[in-house]
C-alpha atoms as a PDB file:
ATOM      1  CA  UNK A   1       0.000   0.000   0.000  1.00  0.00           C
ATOM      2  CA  UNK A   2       2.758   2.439   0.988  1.00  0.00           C
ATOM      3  CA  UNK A   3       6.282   2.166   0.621  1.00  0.00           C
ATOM      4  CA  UNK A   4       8.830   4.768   1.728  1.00  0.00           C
ATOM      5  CA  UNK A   5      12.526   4.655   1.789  1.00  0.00           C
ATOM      6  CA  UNK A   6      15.350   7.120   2.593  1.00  0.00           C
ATOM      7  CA  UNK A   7      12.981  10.527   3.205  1.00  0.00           C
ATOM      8  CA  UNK A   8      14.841  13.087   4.341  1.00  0.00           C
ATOM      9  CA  UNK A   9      13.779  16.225   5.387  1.00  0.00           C
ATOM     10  CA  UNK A  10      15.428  19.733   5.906  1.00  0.00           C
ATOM     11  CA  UNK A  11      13.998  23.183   6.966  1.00  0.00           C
ATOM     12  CA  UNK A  12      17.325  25.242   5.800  1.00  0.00           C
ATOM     13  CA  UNK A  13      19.508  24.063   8.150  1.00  0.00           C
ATOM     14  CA  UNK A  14      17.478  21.838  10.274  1.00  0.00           C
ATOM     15  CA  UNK A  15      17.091  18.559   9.333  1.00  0.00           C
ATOM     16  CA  UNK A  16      13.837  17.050  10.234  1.00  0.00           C
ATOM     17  CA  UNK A  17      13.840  13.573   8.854  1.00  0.00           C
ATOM     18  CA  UNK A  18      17.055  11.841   8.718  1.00  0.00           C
ATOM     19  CA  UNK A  19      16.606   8.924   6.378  1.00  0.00           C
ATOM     20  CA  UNK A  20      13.023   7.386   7.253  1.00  0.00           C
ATOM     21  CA  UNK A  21      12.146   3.917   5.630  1.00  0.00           C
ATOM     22  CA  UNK A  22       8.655   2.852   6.111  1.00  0.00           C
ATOM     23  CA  UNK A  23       5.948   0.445   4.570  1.00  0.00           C
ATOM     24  CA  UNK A  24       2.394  -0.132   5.131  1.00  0.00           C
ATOM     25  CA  UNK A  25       0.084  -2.683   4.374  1.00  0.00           C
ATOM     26  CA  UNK A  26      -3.577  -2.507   2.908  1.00  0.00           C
ATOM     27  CA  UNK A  27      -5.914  -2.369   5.768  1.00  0.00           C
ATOM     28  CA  UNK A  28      -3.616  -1.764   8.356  1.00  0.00           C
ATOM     29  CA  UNK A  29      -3.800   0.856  11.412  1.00  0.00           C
ATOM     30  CA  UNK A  30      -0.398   2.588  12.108  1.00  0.00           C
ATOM     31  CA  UNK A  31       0.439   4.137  14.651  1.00  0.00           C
ATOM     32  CA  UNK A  32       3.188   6.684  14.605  1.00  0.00           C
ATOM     33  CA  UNK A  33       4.747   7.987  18.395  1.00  0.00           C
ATOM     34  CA  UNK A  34       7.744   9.708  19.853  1.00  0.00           C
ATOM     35  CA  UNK A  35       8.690  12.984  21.461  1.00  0.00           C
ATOM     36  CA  UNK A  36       7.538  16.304  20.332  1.00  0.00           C
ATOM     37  CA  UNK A  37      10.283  17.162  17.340  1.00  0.00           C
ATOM     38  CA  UNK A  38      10.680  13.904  16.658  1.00  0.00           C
ATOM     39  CA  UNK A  39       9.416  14.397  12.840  1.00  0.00           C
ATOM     40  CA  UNK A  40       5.785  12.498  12.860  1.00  0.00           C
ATOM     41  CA  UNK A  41       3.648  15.193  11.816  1.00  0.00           C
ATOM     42  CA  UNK A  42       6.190  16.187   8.637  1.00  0.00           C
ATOM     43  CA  UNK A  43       6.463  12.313   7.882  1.00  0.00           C
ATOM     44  CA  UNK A  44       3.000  12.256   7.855  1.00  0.00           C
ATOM     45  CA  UNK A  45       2.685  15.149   5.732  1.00  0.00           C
ATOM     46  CA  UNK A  46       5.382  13.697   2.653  1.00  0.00           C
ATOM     47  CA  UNK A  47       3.183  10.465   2.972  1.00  0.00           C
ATOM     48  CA  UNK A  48       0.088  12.488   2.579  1.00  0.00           C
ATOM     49  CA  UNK A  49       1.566  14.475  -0.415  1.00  0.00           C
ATOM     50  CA  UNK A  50       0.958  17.689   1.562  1.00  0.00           C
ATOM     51  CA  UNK A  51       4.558  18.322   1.883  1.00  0.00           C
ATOM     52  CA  UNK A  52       7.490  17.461  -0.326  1.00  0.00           C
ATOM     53  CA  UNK A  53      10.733  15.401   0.796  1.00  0.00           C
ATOM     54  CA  UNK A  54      14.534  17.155   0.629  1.00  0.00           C
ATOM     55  CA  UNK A  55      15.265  14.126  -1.100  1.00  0.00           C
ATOM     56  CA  UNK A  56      14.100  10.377  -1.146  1.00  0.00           C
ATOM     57  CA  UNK A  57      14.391   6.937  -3.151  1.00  0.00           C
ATOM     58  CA  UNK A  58      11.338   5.686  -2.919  1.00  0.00           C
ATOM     59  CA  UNK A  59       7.114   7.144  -2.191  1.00  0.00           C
ATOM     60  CA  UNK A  60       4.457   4.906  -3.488  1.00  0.00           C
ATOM     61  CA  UNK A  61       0.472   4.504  -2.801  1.00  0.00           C
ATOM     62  CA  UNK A  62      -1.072   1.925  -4.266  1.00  0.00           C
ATOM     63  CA  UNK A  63       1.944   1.310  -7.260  1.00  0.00           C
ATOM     64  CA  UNK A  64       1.361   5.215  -7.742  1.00  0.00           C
ATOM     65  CA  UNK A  65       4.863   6.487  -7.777  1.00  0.00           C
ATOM     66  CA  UNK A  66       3.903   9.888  -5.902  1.00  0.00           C
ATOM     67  CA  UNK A  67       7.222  11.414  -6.866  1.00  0.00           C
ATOM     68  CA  UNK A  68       6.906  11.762 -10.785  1.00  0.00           C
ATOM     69  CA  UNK A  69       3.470  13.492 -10.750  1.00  0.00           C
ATOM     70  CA  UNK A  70       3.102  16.700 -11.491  1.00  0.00           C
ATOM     71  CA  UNK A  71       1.081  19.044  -9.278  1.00  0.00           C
ATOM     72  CA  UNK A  72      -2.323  19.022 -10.825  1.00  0.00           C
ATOM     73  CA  UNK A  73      -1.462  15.132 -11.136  1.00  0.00           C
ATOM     74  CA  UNK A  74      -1.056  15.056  -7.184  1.00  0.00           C
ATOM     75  CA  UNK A  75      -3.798  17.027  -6.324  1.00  0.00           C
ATOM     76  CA  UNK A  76      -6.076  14.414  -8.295  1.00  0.00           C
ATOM     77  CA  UNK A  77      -4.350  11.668  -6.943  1.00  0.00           C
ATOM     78  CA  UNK A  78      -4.706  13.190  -3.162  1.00  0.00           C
ATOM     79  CA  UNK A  79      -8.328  13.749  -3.589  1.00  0.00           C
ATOM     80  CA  UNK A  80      -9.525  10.454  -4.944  1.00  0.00           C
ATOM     81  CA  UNK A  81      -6.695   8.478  -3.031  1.00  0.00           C
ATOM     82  CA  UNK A  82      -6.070   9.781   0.489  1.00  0.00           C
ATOM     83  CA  UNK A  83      -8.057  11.533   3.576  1.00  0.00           C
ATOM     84  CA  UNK A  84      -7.211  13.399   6.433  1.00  0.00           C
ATOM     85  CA  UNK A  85      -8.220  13.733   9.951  1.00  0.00           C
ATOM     86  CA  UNK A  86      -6.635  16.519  11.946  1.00  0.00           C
ATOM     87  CA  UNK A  87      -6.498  17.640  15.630  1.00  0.00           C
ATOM     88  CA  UNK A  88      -9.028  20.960  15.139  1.00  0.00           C
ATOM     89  CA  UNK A  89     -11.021  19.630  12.237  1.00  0.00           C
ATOM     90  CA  UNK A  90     -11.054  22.297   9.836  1.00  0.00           C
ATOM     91  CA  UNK A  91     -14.226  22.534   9.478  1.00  0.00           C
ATOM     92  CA  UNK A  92     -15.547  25.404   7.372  1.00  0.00           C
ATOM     93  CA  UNK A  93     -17.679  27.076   9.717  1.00  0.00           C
ATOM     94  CA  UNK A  94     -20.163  29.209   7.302  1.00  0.00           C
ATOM     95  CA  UNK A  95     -21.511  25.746   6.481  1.00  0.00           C
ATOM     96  CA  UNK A  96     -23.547  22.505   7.684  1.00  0.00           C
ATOM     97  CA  UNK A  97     -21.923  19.790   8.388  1.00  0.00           C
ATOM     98  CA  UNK A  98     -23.073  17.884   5.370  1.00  0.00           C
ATOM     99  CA  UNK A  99     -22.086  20.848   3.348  1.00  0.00           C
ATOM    100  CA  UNK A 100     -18.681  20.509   5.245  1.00  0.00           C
ATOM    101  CA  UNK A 101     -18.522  17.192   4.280  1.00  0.00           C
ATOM    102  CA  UNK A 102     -19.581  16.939   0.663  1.00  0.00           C
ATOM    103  CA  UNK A 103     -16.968  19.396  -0.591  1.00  0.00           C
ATOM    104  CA  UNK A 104     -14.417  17.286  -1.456  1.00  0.00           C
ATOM    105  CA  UNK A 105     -16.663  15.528  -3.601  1.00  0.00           C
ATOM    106  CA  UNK A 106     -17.735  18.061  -5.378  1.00  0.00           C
ATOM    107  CA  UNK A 107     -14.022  19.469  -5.708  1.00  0.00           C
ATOM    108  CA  UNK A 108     -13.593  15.580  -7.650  1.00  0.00           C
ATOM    109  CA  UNK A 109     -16.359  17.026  -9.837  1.00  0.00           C
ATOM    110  CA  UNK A 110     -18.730  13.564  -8.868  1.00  0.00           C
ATOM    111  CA  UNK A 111     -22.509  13.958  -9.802  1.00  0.00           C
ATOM    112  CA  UNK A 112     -23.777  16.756  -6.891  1.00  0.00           C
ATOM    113  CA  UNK A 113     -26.994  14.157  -5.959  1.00  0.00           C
ATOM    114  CA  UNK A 114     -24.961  11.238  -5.392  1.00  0.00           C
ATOM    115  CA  UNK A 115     -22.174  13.345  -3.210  1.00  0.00           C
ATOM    116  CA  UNK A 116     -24.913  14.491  -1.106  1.00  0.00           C
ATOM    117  CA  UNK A 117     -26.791  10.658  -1.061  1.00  0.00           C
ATOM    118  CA  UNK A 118     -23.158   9.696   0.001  1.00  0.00           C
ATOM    119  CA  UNK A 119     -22.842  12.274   2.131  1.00  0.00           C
ATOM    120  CA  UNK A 120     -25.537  11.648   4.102  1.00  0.00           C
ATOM    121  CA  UNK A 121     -24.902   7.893   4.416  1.00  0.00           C
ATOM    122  CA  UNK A 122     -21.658   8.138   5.809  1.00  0.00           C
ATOM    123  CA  UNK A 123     -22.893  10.707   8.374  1.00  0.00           C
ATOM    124  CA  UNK A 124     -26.005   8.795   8.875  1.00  0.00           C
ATOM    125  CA  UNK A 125     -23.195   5.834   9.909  1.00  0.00           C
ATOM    126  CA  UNK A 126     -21.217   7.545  12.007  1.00  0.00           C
ATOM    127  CA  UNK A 127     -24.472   8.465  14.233  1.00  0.00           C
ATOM    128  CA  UNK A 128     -24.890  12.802  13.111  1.00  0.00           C
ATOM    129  CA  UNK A 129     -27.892  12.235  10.760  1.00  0.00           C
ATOM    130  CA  UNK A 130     -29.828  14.528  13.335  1.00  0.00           C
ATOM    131  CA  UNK A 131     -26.943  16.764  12.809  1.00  0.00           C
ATOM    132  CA  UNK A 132     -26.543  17.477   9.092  1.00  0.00           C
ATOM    133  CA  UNK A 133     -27.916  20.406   8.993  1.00  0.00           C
ATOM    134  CA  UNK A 134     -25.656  22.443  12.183  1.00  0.00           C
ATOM    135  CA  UNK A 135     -22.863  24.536  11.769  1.00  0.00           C
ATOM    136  CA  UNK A 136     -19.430  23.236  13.272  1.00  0.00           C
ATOM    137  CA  UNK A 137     -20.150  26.198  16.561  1.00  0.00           C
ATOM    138  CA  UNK A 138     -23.378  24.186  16.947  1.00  0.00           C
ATOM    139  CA  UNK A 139     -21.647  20.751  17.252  1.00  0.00           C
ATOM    140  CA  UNK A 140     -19.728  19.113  20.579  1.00  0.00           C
ATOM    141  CA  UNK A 141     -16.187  18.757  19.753  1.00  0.00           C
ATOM    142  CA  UNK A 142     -16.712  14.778  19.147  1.00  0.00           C
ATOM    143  CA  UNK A 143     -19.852  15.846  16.432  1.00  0.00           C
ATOM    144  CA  UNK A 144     -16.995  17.698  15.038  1.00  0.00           C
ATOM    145  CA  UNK A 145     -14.478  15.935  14.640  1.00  0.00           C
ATOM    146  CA  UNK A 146     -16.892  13.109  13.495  1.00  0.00           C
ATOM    147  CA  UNK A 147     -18.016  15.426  10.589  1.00  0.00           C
ATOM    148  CA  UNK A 148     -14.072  15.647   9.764  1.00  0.00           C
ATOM    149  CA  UNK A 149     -14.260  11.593   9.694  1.00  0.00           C
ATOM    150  CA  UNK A 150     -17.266  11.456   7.178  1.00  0.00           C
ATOM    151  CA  UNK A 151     -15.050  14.469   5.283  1.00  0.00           C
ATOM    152  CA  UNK A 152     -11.994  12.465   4.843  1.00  0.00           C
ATOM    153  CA  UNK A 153     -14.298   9.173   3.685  1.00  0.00           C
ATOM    154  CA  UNK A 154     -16.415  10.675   1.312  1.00  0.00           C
ATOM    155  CA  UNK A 155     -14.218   9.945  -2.213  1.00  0.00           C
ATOM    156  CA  UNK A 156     -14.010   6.379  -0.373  1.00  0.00           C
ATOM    157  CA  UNK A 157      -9.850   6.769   0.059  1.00  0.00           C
ATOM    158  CA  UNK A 158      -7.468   3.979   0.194  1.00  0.00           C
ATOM    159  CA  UNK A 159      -5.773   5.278   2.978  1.00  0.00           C
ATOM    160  CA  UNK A 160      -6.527   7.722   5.933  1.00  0.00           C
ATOM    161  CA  UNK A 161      -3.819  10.576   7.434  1.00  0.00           C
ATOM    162  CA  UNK A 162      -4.769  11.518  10.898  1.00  0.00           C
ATOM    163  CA  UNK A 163      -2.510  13.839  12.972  1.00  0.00           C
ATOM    164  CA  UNK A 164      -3.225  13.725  16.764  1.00  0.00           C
ATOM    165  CA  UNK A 165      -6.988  13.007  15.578  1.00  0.00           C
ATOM    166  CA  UNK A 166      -8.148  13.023  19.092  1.00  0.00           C
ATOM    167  CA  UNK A 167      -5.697  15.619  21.063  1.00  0.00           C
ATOM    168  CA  UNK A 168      -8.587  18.096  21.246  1.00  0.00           C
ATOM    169  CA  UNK A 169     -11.701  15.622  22.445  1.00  0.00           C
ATOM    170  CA  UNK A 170     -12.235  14.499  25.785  1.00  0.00           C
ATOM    171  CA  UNK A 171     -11.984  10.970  27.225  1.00  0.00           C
ATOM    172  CA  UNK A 172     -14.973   9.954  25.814  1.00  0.00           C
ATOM    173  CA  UNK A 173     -14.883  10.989  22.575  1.00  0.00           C
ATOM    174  CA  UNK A 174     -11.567   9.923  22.265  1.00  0.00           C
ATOM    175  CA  UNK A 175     -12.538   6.128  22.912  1.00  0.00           C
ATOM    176  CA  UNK A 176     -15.881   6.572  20.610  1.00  0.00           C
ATOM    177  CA  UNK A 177     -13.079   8.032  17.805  1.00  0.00           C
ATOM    178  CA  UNK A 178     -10.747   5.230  18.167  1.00  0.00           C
ATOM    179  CA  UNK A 179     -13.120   2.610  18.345  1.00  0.00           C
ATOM    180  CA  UNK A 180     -14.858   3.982  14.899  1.00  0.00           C
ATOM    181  CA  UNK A 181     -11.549   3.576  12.972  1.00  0.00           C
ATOM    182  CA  UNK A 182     -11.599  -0.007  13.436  1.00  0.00           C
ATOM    183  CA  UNK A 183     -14.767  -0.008  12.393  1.00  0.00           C
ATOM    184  CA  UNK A 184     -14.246   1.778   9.734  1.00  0.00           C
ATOM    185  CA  UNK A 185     -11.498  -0.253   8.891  1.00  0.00           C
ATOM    186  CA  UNK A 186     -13.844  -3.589   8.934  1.00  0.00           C
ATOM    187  CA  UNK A 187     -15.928  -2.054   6.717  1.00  0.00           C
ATOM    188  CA  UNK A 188     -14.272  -0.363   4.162  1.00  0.00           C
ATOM    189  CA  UNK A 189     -10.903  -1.871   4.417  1.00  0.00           C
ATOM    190  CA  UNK A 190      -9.217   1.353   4.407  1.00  0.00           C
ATOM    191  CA  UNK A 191      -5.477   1.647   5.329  1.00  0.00           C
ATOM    192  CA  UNK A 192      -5.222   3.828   8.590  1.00  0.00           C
ATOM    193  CA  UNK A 193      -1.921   6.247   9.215  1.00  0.00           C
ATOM    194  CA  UNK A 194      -2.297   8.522  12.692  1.00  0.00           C
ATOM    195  CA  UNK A 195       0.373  10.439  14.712  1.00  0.00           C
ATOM    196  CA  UNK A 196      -0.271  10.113  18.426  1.00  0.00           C
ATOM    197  CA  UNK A 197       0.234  11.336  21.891  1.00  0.00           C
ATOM    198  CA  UNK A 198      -2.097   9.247  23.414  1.00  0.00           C
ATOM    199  CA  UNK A 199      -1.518   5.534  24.283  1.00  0.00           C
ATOM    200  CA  UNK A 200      -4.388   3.984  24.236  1.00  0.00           C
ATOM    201  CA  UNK A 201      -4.729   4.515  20.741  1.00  0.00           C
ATOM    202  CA  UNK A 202      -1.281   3.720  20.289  1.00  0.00           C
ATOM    203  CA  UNK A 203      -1.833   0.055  21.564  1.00  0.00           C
ATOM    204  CA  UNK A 204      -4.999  -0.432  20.067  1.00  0.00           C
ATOM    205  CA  UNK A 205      -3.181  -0.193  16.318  1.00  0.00           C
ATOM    206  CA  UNK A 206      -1.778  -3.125  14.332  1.00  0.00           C
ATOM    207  CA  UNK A 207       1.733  -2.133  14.476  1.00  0.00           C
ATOM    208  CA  UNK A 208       3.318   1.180  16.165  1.00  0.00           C
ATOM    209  CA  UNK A 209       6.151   2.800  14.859  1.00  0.00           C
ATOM    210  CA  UNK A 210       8.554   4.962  17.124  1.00  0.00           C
ATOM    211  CA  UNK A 211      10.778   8.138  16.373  1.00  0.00           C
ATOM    212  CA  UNK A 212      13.231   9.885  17.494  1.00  0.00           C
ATOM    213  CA  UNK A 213      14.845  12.599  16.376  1.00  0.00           C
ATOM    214  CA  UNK A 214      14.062  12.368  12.383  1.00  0.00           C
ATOM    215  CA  UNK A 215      14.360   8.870  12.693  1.00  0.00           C
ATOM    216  CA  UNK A 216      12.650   5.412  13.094  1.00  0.00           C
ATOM    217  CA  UNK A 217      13.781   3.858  16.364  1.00  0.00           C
ATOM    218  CA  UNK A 218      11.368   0.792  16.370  1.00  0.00           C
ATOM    219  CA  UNK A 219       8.426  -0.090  13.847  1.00  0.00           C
END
């Protein structure tokens, strides 16, 4: 599903990622750890195609070599392949959530009835279908960051990018977010990659890779 070798990573003279070699199976929930600095979140970012590496040998998805497209390329590839799941949503907050959540379907130019049928679905699934129709300021922060779920799954990805997905929610809608990517994995068979702080999560994945200091130290 994704293969990675040698990424390295430099912000002038800081060096971020030092040589990072990582590969992911189809269907499988990642877990990435390790001090602040370590270099998760800009790992996660070259893996997402939302940042470019300093130099690398290797970035596939899905046999895509990521590094010879060009940037209109990428930008269709990243919307049909890959969603993401970050700490504070993003949410647009002039609109509903189902607005919120059908715009990336719309940006792939699908048919606007079946992006909101879809839309609805998915948010129907993930328990907001009393919801569709409130702002992000009249959600909890676990309705939120559920609408950002049903946001990232709408163009059905292969594989989900989540950066500290549940740093902002409370204890409870922490557990209710980690449990729904494994069910969300079941059903779709998507291929899960999420930075973490918190542990339970952590242990909950398939495999958990540690860095430190621009580097993998156990995966």
């Amino acid at each position: 599903m994704i293969k990675a070798t040698n990424i390295h990573k430099s912000y002038g003279e800081l060096e971020v990622l030092k040589g990072v070699d990582l590969h992911i199976k189809k269907s499988e929930i990642v877990a990435i750890v390790g001090p602040s600095g370590a270099g998760k979140t800009t790992l996660l970012q070259i893996l997402g195609t939302l940042d470019k590496p300093t130099r690398v040998d290797t970035l596939s998805i899905n046999n895509t070599n990521i590094t010879s497209l060009k940037d209109k390329e990428l930008s269709k590839f990243r919307n049909k392949n890959i969603g993401f799941i970050f700490q504070f949503h993003q949410l647009l907050p002039e609109f509903t959530a189902l607005e919120n959540v059908c715009i990336p379907g719309f940006i792939a130019n699908k048919p606007k009835q079946k992006v909101i049928k879809d839309a609805n679905e998915i948010l129907n699934f993930l328990g907001l279908s009393d919801r569709i129709d409130h702002k992000p300021n009249e959600l909890s922060g676990g309705e939120q960051q559920r609408v950002a779920v049903a946001r990232a799954l709408i163009n059905k990805p292969d594989v989900i990018f989540a950066d500290e997905p549940s740093g902002n929610l409370d204890t409870v809608s922490s557990k209710s977010l980690h449990e729904l990517f494994f069910t969300l994995r079941e059903q779709f068979q998507q291929t899960f990659v999420i930075v973490t702080h918190n542990q339970e999560l952590a242990n909950m994945a398939d495999r958990k890779v540690e860095m430190k200091d621009g580097l993998i130290i156990k995966s």
